[in-house]
N, C-alpha and C. Protein backbone atom coordinates (compact mmCIF):
# COMPACT_ATOMS: atom_id res chain seq x y z
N UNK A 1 8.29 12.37 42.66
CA UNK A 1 8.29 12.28 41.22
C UNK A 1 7.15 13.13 40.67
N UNK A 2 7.37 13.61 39.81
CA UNK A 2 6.28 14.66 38.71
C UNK A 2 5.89 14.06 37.63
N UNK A 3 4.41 14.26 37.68
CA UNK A 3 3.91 13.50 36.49
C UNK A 3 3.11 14.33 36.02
N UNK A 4 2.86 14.18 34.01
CA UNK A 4 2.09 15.06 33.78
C UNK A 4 0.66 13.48 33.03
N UNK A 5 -0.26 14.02 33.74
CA UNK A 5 -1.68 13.27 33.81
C UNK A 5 -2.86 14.29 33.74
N UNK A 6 -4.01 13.24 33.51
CA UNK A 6 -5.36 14.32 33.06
C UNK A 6 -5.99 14.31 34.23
N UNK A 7 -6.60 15.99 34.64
CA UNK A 7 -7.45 15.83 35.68
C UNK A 7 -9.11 15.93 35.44
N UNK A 8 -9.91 15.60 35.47
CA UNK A 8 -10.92 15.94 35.17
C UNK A 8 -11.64 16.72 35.70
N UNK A 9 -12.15 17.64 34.95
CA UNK A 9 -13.30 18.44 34.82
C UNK A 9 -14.61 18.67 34.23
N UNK A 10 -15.72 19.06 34.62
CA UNK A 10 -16.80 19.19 33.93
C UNK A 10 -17.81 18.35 34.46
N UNK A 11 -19.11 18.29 33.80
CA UNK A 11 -20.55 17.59 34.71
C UNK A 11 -20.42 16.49 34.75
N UNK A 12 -21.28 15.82 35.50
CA UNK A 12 -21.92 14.31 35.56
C UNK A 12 -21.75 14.19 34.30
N UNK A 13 -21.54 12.59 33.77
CA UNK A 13 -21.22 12.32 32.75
C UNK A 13 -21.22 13.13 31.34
N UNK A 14 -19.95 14.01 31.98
CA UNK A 14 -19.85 15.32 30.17
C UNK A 14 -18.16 15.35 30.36
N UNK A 15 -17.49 14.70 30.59
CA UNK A 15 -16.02 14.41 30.90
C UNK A 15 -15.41 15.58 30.31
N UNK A 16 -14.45 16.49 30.78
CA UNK A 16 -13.69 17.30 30.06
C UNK A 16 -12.23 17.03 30.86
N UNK A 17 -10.88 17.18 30.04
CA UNK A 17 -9.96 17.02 31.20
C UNK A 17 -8.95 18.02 31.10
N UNK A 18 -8.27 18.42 32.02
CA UNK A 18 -6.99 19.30 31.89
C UNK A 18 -5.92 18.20 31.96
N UNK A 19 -5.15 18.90 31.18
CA UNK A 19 -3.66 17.74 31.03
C UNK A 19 -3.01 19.21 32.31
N UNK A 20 -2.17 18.34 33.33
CA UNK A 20 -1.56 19.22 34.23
C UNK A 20 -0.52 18.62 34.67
N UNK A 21 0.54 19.08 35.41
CA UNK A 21 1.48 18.70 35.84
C UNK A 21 1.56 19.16 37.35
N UNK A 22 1.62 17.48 38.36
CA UNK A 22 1.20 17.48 39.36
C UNK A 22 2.30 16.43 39.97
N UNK A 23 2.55 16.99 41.17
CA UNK A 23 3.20 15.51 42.17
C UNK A 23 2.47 13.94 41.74
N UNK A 24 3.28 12.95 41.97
CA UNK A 24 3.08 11.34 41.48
C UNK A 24 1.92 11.54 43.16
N UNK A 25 2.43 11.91 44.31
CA UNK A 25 1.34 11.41 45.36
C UNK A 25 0.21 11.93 45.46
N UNK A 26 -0.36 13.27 45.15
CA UNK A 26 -1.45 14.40 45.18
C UNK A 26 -2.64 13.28 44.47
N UNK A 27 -3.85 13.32 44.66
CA UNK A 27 -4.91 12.76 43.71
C UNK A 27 -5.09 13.17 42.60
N UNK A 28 -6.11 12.06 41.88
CA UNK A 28 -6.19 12.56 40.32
C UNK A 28 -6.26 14.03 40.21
N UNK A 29 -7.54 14.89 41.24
CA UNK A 29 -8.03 15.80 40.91
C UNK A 29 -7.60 16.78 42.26
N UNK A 30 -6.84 16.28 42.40
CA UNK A 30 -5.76 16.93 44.03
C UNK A 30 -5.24 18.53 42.99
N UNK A 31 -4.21 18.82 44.26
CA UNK A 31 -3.09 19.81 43.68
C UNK A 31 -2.37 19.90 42.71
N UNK A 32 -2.14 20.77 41.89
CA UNK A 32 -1.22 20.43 40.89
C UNK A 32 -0.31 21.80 40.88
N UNK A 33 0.82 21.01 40.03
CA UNK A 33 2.15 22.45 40.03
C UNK A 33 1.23 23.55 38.83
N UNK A 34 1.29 23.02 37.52
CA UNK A 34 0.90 23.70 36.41
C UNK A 34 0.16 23.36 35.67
N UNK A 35 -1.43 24.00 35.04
CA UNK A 35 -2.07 23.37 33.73
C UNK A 35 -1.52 23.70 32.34
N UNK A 36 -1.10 22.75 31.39
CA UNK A 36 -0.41 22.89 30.20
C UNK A 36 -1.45 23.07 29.02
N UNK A 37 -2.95 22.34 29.55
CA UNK A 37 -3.78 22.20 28.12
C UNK A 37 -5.05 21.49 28.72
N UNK A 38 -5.49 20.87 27.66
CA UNK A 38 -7.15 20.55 27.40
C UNK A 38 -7.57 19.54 26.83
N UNK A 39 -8.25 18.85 27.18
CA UNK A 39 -8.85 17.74 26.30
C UNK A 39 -10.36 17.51 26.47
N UNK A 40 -10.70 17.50 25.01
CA UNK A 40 -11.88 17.15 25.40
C UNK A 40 -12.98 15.95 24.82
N UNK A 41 -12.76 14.75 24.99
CA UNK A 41 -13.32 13.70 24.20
C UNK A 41 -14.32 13.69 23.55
N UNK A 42 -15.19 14.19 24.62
CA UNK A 42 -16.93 14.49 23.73
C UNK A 42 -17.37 15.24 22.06
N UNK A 43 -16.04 16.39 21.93
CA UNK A 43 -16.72 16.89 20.89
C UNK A 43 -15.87 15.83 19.53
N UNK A 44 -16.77 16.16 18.30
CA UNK A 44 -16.52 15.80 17.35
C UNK A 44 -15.91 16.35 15.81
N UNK A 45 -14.31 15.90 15.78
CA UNK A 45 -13.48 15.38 16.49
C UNK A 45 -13.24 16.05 17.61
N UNK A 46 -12.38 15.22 18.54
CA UNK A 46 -11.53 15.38 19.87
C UNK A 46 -10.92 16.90 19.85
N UNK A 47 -11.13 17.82 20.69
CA UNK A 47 -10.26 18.72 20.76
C UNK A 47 -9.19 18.48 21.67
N UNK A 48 -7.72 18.49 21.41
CA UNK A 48 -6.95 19.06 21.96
C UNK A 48 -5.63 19.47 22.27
N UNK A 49 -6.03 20.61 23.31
CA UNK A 49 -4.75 21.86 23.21
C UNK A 49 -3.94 21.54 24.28
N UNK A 50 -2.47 21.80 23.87
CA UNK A 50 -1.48 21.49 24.52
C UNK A 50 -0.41 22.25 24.68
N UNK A 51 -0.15 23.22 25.41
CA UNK A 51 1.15 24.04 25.08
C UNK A 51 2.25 23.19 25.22
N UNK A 52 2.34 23.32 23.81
CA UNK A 52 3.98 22.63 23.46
C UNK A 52 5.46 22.27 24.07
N UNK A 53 5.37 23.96 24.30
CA UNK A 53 6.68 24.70 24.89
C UNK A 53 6.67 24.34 26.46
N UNK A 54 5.47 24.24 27.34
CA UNK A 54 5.83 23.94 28.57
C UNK A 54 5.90 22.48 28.69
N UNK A 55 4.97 21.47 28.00
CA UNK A 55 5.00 20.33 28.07
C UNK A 55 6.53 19.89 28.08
N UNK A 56 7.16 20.48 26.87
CA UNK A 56 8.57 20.06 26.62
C UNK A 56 9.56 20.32 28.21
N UNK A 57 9.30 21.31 28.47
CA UNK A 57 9.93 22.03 29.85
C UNK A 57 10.35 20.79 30.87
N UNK A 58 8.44 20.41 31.32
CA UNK A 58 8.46 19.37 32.59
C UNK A 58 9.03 18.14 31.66
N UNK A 59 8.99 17.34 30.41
CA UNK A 59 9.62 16.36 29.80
C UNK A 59 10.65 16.38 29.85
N UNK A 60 11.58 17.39 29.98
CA UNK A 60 13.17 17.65 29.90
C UNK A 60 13.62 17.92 31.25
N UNK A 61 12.43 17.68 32.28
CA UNK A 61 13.07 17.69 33.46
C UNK A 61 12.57 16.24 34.48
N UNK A 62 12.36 15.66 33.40
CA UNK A 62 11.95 14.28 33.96
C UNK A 62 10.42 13.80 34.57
N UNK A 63 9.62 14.97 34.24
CA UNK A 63 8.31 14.72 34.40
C UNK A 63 7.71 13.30 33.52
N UNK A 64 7.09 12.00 34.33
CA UNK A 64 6.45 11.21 33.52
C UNK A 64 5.19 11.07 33.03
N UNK A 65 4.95 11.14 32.11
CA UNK A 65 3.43 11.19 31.16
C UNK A 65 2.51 10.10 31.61
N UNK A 66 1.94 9.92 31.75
CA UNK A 66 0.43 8.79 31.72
C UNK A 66 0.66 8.40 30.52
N UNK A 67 -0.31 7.15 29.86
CA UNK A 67 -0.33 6.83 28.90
C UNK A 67 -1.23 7.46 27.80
N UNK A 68 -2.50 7.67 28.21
CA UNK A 68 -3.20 8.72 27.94
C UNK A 68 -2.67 10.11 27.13
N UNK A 69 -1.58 10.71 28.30
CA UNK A 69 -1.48 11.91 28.08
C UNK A 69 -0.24 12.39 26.54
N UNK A 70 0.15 11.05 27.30
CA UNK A 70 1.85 10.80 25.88
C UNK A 70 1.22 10.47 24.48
N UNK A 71 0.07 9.66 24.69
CA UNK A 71 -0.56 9.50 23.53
C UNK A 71 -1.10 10.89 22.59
N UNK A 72 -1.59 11.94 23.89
CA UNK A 72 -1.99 13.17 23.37
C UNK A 72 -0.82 14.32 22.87
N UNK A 73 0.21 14.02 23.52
CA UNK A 73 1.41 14.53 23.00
C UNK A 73 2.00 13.96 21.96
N UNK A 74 1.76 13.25 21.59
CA UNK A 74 2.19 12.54 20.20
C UNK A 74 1.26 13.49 19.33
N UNK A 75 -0.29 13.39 19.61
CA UNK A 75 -1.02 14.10 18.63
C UNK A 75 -0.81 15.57 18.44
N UNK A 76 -0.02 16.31 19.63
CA UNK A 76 0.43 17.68 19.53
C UNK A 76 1.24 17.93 19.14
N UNK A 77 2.51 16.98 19.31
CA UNK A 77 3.81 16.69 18.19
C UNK A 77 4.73 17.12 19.50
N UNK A 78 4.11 17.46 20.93
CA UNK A 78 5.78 17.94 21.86
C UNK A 78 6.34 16.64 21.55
N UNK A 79 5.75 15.57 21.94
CA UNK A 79 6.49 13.90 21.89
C UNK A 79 7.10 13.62 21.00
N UNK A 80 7.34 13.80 19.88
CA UNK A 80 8.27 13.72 18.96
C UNK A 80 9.04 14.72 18.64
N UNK A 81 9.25 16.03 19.55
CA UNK A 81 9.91 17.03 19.85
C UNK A 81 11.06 16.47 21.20
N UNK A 82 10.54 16.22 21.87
CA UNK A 82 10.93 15.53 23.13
C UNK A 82 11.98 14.32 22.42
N UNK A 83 11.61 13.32 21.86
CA UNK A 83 12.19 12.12 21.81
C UNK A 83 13.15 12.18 20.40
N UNK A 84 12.64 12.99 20.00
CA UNK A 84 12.99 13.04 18.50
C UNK A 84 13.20 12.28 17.26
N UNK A 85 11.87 11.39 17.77
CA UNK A 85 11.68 10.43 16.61
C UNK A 85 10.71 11.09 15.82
N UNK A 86 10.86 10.51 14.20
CA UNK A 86 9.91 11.28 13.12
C UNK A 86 8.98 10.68 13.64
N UNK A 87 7.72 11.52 12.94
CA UNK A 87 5.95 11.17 13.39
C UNK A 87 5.61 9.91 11.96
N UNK A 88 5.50 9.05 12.27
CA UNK A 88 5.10 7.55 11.14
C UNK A 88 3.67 8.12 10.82
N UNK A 89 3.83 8.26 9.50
CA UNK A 89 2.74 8.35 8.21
C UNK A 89 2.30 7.19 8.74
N UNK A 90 0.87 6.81 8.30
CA UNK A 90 -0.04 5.89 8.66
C UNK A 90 -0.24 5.36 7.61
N UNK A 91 0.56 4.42 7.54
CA UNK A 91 0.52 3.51 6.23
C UNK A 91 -0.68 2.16 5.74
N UNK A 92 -1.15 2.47 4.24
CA UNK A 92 -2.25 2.24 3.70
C UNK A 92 -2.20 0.53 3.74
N UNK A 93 -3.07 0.21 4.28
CA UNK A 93 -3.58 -1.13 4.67
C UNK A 93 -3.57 -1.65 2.89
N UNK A 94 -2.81 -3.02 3.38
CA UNK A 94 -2.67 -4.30 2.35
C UNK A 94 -4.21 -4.65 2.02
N UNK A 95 -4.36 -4.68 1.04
CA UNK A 95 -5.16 -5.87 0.16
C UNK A 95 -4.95 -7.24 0.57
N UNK A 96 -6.32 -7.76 0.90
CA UNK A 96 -6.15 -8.88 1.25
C UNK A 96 -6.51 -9.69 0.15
N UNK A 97 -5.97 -11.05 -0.55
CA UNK A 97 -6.72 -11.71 -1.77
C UNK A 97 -7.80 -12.39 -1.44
N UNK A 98 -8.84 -11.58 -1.06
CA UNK A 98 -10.17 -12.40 -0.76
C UNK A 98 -10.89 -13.59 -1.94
N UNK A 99 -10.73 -13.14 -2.89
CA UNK A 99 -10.81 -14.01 -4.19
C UNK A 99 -10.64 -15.48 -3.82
N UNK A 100 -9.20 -15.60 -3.53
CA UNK A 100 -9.41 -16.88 -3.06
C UNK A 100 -9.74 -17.65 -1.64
N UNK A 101 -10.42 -17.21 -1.14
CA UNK A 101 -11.09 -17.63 0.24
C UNK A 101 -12.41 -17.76 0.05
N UNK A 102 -12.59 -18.93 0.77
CA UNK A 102 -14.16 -19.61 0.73
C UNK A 102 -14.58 -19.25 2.17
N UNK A 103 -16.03 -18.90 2.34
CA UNK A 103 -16.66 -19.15 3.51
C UNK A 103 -16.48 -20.46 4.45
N UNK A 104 -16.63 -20.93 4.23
CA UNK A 104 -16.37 -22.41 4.88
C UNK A 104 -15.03 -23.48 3.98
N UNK A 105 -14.32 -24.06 4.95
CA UNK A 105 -14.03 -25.17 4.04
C UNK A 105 -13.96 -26.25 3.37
N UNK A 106 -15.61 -26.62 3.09
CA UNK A 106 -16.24 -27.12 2.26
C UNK A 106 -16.15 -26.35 0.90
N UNK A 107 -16.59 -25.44 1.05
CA UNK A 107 -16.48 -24.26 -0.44
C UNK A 107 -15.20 -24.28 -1.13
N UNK A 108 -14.80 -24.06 -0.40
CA UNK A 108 -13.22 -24.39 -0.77
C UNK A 108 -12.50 -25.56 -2.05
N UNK A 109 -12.88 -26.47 -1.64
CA UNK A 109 -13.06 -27.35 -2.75
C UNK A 109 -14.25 -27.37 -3.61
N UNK A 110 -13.27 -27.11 -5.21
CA UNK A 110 -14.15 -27.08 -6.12
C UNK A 110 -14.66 -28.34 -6.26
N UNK A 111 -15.54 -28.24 -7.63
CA UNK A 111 -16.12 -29.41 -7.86
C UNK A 111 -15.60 -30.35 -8.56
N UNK A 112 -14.73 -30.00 -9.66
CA UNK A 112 -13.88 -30.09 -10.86
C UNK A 112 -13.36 -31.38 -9.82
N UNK A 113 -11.91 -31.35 -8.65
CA UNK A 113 -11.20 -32.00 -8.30
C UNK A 113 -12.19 -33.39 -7.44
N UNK A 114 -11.14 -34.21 -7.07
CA UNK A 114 -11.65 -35.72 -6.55
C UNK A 114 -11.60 -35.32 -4.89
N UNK A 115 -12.17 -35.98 -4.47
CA UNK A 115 -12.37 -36.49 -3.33
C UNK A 115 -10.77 -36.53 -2.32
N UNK A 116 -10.27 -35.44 -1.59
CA UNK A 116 -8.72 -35.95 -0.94
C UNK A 116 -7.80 -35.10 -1.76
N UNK A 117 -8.76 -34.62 -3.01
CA UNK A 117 -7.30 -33.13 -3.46
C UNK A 117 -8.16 -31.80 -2.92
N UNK A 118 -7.51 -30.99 -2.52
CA UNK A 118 -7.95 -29.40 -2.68
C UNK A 118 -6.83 -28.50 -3.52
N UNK A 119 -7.89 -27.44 -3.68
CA UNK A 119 -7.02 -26.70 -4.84
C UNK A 119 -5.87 -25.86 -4.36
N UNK A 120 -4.96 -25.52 -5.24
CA UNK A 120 -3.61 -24.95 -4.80
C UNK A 120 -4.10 -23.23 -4.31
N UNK A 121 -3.28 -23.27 -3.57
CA UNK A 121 -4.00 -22.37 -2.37
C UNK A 121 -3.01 -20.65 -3.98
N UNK A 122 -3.57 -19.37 -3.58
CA UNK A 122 -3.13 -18.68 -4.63
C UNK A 122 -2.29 -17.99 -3.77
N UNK A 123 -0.83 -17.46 -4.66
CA UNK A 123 -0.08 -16.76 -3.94
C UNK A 123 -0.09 -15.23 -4.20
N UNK A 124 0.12 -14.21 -3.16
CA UNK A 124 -0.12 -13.16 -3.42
C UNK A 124 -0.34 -12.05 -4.95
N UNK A 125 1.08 -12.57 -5.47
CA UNK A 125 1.47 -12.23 -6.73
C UNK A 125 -0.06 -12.50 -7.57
N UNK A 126 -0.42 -13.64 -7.80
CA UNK A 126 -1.15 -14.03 -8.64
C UNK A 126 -2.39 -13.77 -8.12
N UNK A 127 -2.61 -13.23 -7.09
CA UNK A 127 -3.81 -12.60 -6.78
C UNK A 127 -4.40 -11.49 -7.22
N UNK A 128 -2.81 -10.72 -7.50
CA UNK A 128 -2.64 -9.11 -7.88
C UNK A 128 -2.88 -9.29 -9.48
N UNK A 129 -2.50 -10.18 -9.96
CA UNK A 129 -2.86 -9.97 -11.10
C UNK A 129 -3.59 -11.01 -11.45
N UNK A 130 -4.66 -11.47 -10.54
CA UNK A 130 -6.30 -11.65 -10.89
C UNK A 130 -7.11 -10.41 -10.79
N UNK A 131 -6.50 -9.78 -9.89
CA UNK A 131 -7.38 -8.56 -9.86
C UNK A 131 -6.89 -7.85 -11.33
N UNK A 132 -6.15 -7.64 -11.67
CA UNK A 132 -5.61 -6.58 -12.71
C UNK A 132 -6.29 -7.29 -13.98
N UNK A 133 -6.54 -8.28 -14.16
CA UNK A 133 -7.40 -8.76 -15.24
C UNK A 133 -8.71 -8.70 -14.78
N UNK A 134 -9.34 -8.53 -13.94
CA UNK A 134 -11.00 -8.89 -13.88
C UNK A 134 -11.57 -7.69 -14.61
N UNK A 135 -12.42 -8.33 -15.19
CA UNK A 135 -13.15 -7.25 -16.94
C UNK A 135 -13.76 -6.23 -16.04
N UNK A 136 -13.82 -4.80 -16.04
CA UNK A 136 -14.06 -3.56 -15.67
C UNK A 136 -16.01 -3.72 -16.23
N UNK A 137 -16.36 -3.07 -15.18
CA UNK A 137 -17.86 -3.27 -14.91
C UNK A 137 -18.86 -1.75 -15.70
N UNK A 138 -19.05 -2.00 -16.63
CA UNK A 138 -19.83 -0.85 -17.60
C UNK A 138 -21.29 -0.28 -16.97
N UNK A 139 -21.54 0.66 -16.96
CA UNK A 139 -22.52 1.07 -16.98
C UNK A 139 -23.82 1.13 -17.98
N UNK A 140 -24.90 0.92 -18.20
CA UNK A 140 -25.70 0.48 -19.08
C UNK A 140 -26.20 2.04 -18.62
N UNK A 141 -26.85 2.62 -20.09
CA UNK A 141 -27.29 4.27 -19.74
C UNK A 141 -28.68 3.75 -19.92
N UNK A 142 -29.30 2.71 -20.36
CA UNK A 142 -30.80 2.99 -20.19
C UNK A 142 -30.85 1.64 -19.57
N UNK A 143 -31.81 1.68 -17.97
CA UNK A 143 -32.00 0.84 -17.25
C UNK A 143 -33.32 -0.04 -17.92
N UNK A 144 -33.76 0.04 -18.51
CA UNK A 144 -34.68 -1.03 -19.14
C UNK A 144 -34.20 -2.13 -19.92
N UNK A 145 -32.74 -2.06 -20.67
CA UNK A 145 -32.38 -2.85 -21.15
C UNK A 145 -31.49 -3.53 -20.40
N UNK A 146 -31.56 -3.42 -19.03
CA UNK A 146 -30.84 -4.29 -18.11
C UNK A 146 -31.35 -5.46 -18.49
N UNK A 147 -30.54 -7.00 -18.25
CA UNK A 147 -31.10 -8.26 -18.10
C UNK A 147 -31.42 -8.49 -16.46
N UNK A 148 -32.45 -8.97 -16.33
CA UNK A 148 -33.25 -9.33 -14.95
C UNK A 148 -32.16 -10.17 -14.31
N UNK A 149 -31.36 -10.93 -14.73
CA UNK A 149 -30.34 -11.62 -13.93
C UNK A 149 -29.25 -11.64 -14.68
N UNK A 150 -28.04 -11.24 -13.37
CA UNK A 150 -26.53 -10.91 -14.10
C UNK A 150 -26.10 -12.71 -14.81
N UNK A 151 -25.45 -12.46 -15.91
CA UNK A 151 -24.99 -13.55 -16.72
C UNK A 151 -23.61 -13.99 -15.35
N UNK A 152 -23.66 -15.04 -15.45
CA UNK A 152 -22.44 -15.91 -14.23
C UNK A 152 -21.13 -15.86 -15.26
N UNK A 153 -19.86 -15.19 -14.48
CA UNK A 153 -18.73 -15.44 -14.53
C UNK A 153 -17.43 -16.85 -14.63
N UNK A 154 -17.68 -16.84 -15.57
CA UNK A 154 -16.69 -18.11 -15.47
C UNK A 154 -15.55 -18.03 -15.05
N UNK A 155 -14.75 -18.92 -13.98
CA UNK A 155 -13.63 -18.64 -13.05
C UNK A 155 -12.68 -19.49 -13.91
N UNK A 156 -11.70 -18.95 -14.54
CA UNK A 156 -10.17 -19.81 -15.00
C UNK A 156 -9.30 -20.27 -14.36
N UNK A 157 -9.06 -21.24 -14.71
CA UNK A 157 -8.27 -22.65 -13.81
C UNK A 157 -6.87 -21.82 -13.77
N UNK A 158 -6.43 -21.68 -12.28
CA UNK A 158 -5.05 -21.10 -12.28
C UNK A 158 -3.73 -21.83 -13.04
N UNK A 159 -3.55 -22.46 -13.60
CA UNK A 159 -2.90 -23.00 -14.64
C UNK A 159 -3.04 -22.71 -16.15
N UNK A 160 -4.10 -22.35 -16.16
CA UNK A 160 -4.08 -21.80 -17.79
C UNK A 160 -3.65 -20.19 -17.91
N UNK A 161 -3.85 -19.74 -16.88
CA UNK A 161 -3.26 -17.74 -16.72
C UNK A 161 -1.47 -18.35 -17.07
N UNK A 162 -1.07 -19.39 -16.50
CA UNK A 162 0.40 -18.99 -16.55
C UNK A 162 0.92 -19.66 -18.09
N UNK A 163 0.09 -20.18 -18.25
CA UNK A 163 0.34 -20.88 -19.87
C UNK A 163 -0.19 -19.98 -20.81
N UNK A 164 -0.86 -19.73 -20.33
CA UNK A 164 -1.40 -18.16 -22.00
C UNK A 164 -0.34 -16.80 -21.92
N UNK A 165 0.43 -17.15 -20.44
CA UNK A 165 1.97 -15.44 -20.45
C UNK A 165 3.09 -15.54 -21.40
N UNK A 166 3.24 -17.53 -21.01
CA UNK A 166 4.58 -18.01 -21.69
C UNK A 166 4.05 -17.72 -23.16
């Protein structure tokens, strides 16, 4: 079996590797049929080069990738040449409603309620539009007339937002 895996090259701890295509039995840094490319972790970012066109070659003839190396072919794009799946956009991380989460759950319960209730937990929706109401934060152009301590925010009982829409 033919596999394409990284061999390493370069000093005492300065790692550089060739991506190559080598027999499954030969050692890491044994014989190999062909070098396709380069990797090199150390610099900043990662360089690396991959000829496309041969990678595809040994892939279409049943050569198996390391995990490593498929990962790096994904970043060169043969792997989604090869498989022919589209390359997934890296989609923008959710908002979490931190608003309503307490450090502990003691905090958690306000003060307002009794002893054996806690408050209704908030659902996404109404998180989104706590945020979309929270009053936009001004800039003061002369820092002397700052007040020495910010004035405290008063928090509205989630029941009165849905009675002031109707």
């Amino acid at each position: 079996m033919v596999k394409i895996r990284l061999m390493r090259v370069g000093k005492r701890k300065q790692p550089s590797y060739r991506v190559v295509v080598a027999d499954a039995r030969s050692p890491r840094d044994g014989r190999i049929i062909e070098a396709i490319g380069h990797y090199q972790p150390r610099e900043d970012p990662s360089v690396v080069v991959i000829d496309n066109d041969r990678a595809l070659h040994w892939l279409q003839r049943g050569a198996q990738p390391s995990d490593q190396v498929r990962h790096l072919l994904r970043i060169s794009g043969a792997w989604t040449a090869f498989t022919g799946e589209v390359a997934a956009a890296p989609s923008p991380r959710k908002a979490t409603p931190a608003g309503g989460v307490k450090a502990t759950p003691a905090a958690s319960i306000s003060e307002d309620t009794t002893p054996g209730e806690a408050e209704p937990a908030i659902e996404d929706a109404n998180a989104d539009e706590a945020e979309q109401e929270m009053p936009s934060t001004e800039t003061l152009e002369d820092p002397s007339s700052t007040p020495a301590e910010p004035t405290p925010v008063e928090p509205t009982p989630a029941g009165s937002e849905d009675s002031a829409e109707s």
